[in-house]
PDB file of N, CA and C in Angstrom:
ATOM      1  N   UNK A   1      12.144   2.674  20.258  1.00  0.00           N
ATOM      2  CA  UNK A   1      13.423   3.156  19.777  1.00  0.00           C
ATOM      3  C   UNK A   1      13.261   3.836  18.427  1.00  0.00           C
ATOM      4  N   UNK A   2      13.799   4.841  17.944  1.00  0.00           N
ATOM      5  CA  UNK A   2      13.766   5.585  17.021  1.00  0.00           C
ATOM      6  C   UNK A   2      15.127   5.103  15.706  1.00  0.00           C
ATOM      7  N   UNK A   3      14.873   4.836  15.059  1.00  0.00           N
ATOM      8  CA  UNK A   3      15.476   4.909  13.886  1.00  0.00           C
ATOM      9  C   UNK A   3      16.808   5.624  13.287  1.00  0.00           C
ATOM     10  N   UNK A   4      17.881   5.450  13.219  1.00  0.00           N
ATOM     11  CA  UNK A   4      18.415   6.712  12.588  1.00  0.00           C
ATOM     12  C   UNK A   4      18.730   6.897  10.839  1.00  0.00           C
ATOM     13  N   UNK A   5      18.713   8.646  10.984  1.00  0.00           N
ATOM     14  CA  UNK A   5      17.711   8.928  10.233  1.00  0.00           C
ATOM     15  C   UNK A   5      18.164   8.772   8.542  1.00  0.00           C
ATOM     16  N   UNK A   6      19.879   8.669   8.851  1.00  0.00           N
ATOM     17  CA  UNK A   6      20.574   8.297   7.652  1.00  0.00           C
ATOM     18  C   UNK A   6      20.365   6.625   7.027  1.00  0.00           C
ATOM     19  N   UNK A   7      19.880   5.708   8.021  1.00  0.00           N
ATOM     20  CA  UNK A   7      19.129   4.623   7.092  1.00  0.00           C
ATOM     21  C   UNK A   7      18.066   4.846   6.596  1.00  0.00           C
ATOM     22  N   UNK A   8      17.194   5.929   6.752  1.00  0.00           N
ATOM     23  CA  UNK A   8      15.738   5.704   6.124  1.00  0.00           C
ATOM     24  C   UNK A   8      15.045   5.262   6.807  1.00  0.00           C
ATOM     25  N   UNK A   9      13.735   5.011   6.467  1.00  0.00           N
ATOM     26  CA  UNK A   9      12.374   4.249   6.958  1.00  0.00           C
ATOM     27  C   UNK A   9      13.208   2.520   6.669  1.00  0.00           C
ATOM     28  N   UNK A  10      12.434   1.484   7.974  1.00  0.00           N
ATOM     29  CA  UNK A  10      12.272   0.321   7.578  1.00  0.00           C
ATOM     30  C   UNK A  10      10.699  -0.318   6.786  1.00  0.00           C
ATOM     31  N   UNK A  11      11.377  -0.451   5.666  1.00  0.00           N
ATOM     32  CA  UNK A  11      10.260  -1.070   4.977  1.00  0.00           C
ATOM     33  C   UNK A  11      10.259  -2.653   4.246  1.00  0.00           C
ATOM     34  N   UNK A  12       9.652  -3.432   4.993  1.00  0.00           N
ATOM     35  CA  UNK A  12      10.126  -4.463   4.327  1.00  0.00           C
ATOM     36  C   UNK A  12       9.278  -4.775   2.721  1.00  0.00           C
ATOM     37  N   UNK A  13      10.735  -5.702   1.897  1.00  0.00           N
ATOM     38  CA  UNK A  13       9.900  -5.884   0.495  1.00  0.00           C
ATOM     39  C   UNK A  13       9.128  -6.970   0.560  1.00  0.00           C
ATOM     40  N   UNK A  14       8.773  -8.050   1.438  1.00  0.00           N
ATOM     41  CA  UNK A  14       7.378  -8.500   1.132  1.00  0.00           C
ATOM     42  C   UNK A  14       6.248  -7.780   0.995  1.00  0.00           C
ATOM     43  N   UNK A  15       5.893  -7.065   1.883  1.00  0.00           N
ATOM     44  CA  UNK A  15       4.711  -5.842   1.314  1.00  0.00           C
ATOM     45  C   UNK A  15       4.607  -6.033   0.123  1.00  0.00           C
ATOM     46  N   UNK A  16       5.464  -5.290  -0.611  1.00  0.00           N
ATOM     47  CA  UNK A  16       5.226  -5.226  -1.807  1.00  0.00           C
ATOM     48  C   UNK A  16       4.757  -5.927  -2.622  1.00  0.00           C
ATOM     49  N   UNK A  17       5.622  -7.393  -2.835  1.00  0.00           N
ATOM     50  CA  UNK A  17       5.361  -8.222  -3.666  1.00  0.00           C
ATOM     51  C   UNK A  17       3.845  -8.768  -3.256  1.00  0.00           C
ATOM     52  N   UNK A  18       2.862  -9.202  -1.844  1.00  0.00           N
ATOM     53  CA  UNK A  18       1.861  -9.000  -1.929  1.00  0.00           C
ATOM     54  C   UNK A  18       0.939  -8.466  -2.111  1.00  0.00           C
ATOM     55  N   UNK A  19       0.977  -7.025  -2.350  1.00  0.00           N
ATOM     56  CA  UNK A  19      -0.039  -6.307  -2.929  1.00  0.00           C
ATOM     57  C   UNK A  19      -0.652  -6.157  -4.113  1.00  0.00           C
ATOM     58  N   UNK A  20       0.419  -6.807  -4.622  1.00  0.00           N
ATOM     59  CA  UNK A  20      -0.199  -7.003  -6.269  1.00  0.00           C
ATOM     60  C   UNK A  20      -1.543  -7.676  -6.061  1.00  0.00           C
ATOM     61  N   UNK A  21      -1.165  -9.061  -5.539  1.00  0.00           N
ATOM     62  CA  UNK A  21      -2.130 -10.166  -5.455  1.00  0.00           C
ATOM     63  C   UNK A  21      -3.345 -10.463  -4.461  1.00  0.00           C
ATOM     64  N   UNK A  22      -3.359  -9.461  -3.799  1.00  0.00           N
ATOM     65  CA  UNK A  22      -4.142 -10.105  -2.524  1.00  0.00           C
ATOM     66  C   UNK A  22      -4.922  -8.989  -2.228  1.00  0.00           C
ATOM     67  N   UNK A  23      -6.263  -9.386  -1.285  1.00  0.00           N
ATOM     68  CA  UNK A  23      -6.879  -8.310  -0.814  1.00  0.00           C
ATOM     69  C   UNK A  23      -6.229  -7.808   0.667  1.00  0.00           C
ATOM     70  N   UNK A  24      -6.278  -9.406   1.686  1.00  0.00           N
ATOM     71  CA  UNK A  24      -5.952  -9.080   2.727  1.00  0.00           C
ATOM     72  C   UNK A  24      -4.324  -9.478   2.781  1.00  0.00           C
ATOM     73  N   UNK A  25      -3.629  -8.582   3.185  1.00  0.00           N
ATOM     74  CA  UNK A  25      -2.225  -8.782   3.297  1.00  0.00           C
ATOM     75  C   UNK A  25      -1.485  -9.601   4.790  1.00  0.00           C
ATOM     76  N   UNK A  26      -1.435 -10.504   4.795  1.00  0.00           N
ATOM     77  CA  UNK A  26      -0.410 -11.377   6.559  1.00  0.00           C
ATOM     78  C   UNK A  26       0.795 -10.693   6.393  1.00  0.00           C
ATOM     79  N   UNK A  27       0.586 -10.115   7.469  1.00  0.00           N
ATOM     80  CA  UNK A  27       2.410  -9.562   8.027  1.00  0.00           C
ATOM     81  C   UNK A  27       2.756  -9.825   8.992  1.00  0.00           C
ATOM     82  N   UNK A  28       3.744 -10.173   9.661  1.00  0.00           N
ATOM     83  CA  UNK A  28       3.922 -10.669  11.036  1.00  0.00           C
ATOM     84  C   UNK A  28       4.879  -9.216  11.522  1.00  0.00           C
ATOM     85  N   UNK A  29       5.289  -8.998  10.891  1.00  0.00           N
ATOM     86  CA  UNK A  29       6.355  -7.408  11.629  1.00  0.00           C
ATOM     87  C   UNK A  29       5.674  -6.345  12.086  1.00  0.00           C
ATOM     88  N   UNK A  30       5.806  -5.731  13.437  1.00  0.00           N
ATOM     89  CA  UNK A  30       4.885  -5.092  13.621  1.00  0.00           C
ATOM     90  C   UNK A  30       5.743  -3.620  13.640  1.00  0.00           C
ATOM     91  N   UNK A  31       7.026  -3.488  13.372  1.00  0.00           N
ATOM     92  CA  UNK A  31       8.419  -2.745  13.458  1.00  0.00           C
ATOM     93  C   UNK A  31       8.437  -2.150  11.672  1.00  0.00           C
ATOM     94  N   UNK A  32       7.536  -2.374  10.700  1.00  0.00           N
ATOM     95  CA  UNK A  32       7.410  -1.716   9.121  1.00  0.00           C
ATOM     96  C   UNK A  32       6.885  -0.549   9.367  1.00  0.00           C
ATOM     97  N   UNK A  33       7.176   0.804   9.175  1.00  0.00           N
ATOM     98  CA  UNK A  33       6.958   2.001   8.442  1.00  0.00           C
ATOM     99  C   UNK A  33       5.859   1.727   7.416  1.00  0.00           C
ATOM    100  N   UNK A  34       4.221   2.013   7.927  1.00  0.00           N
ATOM    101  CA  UNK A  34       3.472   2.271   6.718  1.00  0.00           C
ATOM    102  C   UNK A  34       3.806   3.752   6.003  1.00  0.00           C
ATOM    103  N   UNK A  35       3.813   3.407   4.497  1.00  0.00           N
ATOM    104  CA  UNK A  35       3.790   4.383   3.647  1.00  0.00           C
ATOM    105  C   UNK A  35       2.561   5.059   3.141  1.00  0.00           C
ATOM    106  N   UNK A  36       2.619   6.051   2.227  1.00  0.00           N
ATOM    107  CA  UNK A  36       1.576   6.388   1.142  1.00  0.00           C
ATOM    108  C   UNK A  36       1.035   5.719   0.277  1.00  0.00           C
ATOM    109  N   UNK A  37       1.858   4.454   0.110  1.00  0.00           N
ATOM    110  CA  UNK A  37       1.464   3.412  -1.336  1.00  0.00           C
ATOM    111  C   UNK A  37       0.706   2.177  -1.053  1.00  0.00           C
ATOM    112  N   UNK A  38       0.850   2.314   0.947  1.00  0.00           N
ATOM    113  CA  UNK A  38      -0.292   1.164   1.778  1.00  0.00           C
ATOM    114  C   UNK A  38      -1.754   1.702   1.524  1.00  0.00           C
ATOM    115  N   UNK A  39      -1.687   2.918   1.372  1.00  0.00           N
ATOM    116  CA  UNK A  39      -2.899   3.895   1.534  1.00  0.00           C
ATOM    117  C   UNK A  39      -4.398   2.806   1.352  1.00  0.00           C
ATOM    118  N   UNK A  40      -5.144   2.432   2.064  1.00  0.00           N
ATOM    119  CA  UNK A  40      -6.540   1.583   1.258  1.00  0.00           C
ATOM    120  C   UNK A  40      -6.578   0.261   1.254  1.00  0.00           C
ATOM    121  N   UNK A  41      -5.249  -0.466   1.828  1.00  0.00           N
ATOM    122  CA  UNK A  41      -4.885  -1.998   1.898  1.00  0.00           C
ATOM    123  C   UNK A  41      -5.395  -2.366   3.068  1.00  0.00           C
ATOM    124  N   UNK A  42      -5.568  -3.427   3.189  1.00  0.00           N
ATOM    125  CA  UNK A  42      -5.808  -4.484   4.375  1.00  0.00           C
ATOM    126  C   UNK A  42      -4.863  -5.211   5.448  1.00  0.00           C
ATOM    127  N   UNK A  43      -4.442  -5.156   6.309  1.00  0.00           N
ATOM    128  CA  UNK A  43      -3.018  -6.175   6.812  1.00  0.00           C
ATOM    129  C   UNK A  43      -3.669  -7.076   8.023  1.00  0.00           C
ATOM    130  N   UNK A  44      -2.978  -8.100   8.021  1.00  0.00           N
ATOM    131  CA  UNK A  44      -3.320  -8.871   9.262  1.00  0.00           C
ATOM    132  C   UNK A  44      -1.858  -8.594  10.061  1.00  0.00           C
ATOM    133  N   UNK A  45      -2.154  -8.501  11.655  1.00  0.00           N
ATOM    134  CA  UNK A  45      -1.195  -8.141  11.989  1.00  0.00           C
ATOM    135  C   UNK A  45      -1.244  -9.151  12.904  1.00  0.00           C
ATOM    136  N   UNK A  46       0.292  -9.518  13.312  1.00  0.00           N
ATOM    137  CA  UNK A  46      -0.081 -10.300  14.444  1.00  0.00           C
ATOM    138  C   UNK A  46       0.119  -9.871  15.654  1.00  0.00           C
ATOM    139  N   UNK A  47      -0.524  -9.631  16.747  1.00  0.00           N
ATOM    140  CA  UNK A  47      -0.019  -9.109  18.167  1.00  0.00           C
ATOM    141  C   UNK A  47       0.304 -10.369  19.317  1.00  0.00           C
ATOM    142  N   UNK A  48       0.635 -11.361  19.079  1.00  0.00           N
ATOM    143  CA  UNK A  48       1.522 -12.235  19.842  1.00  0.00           C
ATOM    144  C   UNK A  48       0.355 -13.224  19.879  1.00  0.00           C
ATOM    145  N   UNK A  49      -0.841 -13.349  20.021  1.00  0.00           N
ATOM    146  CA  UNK A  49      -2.018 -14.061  20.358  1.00  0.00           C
ATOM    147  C   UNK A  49      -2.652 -14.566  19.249  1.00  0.00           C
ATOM    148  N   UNK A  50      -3.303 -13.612  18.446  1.00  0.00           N
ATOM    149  CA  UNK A  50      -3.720 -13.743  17.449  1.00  0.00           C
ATOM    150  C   UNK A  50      -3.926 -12.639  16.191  1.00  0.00           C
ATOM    151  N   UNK A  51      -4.626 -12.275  15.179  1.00  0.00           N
ATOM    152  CA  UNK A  51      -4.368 -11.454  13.967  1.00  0.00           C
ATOM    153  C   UNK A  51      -5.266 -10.540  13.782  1.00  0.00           C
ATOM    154  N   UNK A  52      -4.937  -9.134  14.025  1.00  0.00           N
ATOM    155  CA  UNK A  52      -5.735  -8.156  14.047  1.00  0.00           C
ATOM    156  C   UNK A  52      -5.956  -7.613  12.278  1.00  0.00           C
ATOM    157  N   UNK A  53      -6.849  -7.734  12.291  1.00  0.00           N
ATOM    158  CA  UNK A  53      -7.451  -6.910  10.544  1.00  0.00           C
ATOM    159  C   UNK A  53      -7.086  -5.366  10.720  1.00  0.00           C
ATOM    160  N   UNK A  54      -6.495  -5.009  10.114  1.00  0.00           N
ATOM    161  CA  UNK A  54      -5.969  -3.258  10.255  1.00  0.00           C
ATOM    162  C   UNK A  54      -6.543  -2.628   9.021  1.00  0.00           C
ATOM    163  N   UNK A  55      -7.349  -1.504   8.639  1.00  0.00           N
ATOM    164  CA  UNK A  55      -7.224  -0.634   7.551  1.00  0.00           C
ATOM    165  C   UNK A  55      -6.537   0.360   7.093  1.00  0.00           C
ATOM    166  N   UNK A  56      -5.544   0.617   6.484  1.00  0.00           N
ATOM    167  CA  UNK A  56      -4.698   1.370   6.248  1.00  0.00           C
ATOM    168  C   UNK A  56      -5.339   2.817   5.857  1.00  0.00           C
ATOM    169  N   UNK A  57      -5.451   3.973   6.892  1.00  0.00           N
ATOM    170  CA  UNK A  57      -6.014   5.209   6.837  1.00  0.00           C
ATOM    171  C   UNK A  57      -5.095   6.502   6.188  1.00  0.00           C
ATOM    172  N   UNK A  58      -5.340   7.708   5.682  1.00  0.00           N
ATOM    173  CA  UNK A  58      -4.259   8.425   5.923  1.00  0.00           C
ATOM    174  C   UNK A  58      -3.666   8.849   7.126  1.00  0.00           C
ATOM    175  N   UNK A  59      -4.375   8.784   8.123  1.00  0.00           N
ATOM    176  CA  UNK A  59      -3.439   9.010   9.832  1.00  0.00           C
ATOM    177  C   UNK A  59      -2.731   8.327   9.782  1.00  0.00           C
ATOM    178  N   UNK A  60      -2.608   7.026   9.872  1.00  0.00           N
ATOM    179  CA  UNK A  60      -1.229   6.111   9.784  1.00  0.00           C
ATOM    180  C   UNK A  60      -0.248   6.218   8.995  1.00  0.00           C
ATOM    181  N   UNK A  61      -0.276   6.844   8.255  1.00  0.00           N
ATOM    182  CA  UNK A  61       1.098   7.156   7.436  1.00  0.00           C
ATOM    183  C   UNK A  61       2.417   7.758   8.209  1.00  0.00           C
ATOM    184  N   UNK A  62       3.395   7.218   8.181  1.00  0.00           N
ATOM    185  CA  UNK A  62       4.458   7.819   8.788  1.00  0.00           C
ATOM    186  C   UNK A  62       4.778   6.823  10.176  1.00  0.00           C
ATOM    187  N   UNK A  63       3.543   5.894  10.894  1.00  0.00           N
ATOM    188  CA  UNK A  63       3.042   5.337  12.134  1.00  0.00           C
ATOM    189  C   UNK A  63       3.905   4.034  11.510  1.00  0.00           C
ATOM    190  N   UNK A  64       4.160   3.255  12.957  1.00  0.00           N
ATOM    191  CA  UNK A  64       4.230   1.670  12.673  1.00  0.00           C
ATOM    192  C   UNK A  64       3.158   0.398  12.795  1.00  0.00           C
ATOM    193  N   UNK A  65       3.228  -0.304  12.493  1.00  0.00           N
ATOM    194  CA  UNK A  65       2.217  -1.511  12.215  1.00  0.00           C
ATOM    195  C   UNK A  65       1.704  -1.635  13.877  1.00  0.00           C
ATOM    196  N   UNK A  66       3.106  -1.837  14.703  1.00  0.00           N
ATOM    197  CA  UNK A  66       2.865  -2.099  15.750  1.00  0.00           C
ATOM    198  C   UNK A  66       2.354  -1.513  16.744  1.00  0.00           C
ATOM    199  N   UNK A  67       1.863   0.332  16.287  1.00  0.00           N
ATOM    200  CA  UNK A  67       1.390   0.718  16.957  1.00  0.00           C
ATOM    201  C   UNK A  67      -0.378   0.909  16.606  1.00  0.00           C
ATOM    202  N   UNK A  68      -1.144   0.424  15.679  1.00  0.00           N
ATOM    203  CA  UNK A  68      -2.344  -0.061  16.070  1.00  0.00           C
ATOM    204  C   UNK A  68      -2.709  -1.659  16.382  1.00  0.00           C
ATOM    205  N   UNK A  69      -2.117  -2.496  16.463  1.00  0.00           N
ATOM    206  CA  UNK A  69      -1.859  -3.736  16.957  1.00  0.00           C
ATOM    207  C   UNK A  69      -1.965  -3.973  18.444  1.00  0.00           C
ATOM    208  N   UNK A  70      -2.582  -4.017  19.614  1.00  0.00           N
ATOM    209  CA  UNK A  70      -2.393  -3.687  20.816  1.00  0.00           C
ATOM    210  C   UNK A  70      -1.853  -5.141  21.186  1.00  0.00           C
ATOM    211  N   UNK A  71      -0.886  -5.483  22.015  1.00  0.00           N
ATOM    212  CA  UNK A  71      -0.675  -6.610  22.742  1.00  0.00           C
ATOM    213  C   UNK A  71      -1.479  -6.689  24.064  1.00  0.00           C
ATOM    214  N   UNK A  72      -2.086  -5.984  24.792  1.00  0.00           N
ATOM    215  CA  UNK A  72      -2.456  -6.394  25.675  1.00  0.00           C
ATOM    216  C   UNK A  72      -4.085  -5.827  25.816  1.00  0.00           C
ATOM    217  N   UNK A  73      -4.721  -6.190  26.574  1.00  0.00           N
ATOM    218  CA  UNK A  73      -6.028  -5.957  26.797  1.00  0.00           C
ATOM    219  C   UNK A  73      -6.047  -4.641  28.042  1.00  0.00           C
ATOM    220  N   UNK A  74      -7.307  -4.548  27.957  1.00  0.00           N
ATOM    221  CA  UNK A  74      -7.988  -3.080  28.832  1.00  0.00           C
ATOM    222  C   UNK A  74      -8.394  -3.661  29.956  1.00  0.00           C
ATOM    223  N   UNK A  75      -7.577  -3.188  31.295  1.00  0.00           N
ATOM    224  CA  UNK A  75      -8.155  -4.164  32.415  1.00  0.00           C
ATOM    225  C   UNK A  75      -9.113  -3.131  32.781  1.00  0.00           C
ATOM    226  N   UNK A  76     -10.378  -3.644  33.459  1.00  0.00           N
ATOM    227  CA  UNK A  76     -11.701  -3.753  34.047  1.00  0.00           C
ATOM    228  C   UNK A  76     -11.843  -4.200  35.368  1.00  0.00           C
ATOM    229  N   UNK A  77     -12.556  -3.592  36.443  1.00  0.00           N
ATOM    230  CA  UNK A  77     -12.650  -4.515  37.375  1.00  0.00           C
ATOM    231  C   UNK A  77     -13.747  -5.859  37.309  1.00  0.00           C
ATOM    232  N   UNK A  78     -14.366  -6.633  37.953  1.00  0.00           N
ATOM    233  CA  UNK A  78     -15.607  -7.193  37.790  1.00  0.00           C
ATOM    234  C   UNK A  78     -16.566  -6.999  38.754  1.00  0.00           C
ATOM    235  N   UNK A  79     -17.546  -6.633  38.304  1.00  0.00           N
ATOM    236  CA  UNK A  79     -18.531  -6.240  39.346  1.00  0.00           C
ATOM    237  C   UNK A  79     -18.996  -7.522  40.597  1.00  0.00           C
ATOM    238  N   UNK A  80     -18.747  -7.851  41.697  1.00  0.00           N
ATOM    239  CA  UNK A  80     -19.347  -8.766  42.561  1.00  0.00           C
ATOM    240  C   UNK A  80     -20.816  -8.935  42.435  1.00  0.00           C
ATOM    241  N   UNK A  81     -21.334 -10.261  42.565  1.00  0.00           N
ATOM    242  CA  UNK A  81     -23.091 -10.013  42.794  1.00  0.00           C
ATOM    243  C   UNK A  81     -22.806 -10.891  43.829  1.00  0.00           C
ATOM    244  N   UNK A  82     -24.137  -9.979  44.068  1.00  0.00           N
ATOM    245  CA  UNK A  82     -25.189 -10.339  45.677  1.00  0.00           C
ATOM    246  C   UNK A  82     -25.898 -12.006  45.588  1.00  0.00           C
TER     247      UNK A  82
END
């Protein structure tokens, strides 16, 4: 779902207040607007299972948390043996 556009970006202010202090940042929202000022930070994200380490690139800017976070896995078949 898209946003409208007269609220702005959602950004939540915990971010903030952790970045002062920390290397790796815990976020559980995967629905935050990374900015320009994430640029170089660390986040743990959670994707329902467990906590993905994310690096904050300039491609992601503008992107949501939740979209490098994958919830689900890459199905494969399995090979049968003889």
């Amino acid at each position: 779902m898209i946003r409208i556009t007269w609220k702005g970006p959602y950004i939540s202010e915990n971010i903030y207040y952790n970045i002062l202090d920390k290397k790796e940042i815990l976020h559980g929202s995967r629905n935050v607007i990374i900015t320009p000022n994430l640029l170089g930070f660390n986040f743990l994200i959670h994707n329902g299972k467990n906590l993905l380490k994310i690096k904050i690139t300039e491609e992601m800017i503008g992107h949501k948390f939740g979209e490098f976070s994958f919830t689900r896995k890459k199905f494969s078949y399995k090979k049968k043996r003889k």
